[in-house]
N, C-alpha and C. Protein backbone atom coordinates (compact mmCIF):
# COMPACT_ATOMS: atom_id res chain seq x y z
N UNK A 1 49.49 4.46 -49.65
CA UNK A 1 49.23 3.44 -48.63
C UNK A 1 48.98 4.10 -47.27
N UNK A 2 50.13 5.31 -47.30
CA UNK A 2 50.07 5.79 -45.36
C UNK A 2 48.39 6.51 -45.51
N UNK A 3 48.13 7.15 -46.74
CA UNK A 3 46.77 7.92 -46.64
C UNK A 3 45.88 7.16 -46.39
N UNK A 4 45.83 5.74 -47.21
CA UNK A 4 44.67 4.80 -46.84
C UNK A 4 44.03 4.87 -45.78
N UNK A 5 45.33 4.37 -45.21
CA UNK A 5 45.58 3.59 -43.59
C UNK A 5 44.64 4.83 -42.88
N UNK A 6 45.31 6.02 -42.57
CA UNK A 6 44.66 7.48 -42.22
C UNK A 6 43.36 7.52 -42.16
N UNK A 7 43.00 7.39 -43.08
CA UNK A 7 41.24 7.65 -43.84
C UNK A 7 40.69 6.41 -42.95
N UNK A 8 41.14 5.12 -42.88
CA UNK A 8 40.51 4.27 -42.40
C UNK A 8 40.09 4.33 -40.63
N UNK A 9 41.32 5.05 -40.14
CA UNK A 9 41.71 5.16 -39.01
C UNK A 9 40.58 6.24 -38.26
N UNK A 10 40.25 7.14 -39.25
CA UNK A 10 39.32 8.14 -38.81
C UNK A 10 37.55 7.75 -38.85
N UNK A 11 37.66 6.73 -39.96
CA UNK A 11 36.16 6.16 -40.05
C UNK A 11 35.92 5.40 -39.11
N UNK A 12 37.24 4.25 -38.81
CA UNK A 12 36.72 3.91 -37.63
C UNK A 12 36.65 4.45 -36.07
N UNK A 13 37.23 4.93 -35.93
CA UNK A 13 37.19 6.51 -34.79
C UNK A 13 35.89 7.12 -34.85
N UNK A 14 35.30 7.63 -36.01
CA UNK A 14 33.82 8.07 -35.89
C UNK A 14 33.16 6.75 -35.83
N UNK A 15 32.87 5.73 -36.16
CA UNK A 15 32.32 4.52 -35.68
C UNK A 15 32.26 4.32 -34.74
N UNK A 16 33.20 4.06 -33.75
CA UNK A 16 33.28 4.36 -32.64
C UNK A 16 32.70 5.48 -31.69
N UNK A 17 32.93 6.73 -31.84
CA UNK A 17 32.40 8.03 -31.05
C UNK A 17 30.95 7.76 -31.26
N UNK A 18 30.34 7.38 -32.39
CA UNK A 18 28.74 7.05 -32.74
C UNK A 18 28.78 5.99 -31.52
N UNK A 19 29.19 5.27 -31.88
CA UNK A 19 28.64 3.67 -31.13
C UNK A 19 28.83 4.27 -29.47
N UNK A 20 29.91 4.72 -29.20
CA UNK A 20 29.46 5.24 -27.71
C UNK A 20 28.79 6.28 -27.52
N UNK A 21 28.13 6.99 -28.19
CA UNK A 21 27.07 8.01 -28.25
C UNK A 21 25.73 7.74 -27.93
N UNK A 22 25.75 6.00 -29.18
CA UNK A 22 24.28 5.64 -29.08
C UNK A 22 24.60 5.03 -27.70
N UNK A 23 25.04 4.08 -27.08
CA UNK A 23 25.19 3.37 -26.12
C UNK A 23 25.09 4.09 -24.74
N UNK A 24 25.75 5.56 -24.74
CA UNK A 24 25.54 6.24 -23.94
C UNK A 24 23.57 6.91 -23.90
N UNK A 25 23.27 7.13 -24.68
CA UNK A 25 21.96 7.68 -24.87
C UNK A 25 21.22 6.85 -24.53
N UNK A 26 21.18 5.55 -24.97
CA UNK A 26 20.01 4.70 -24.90
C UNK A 26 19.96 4.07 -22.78
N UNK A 27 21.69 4.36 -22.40
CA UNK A 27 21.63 3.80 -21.19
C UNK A 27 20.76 5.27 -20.56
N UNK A 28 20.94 6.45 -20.70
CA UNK A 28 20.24 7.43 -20.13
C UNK A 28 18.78 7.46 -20.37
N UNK A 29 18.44 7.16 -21.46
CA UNK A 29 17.00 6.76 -21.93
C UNK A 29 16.32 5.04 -20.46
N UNK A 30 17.28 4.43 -20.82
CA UNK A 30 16.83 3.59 -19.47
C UNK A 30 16.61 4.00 -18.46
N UNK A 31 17.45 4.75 -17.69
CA UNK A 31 17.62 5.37 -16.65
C UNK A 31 16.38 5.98 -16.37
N UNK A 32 15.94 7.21 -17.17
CA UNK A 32 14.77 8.24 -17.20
C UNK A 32 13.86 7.14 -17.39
N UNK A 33 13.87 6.16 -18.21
CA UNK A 33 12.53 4.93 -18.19
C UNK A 33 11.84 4.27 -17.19
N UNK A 34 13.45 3.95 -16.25
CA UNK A 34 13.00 3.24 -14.67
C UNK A 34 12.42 4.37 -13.68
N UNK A 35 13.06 5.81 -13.95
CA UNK A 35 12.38 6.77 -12.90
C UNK A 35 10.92 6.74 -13.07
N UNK A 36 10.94 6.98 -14.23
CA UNK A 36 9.33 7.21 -14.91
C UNK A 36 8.12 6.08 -14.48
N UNK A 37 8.84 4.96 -14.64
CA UNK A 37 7.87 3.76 -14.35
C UNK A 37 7.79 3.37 -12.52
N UNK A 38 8.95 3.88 -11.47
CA UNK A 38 8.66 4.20 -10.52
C UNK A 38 7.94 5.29 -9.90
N UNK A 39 7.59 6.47 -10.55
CA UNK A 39 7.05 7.44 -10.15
C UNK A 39 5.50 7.03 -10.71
N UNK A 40 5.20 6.11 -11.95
CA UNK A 40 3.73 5.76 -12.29
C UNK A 40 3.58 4.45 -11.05
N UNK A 41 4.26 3.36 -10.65
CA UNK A 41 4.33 2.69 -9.37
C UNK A 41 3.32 3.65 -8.19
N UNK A 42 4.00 4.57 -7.83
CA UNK A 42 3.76 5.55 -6.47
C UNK A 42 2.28 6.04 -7.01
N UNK A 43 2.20 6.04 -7.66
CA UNK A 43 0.55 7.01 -7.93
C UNK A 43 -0.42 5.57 -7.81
């Protein structure tokens, strides 16, 4: 039972570290998106 629990505890932990990985990436991907589309603005 305690191993279950363990095993479960770690999948969702990497579920997690993913999910703020992608969430982190995609907000930096925005970021570099709005520079980009202000610097095509200026030209």
């Amino acid at each position: 039972m305690q191993k279950k629990l363990m095993e479960n505890k770690s999948k969702v932990s990497k579920f997690l570290i993913a999910t703020a990985a992608t969430y982190a990436f995609n907000k930096w991907l925005t970021k570099n998106n709005q520079k980009a589309d202000k610097k095509k603005r200026k030209n």
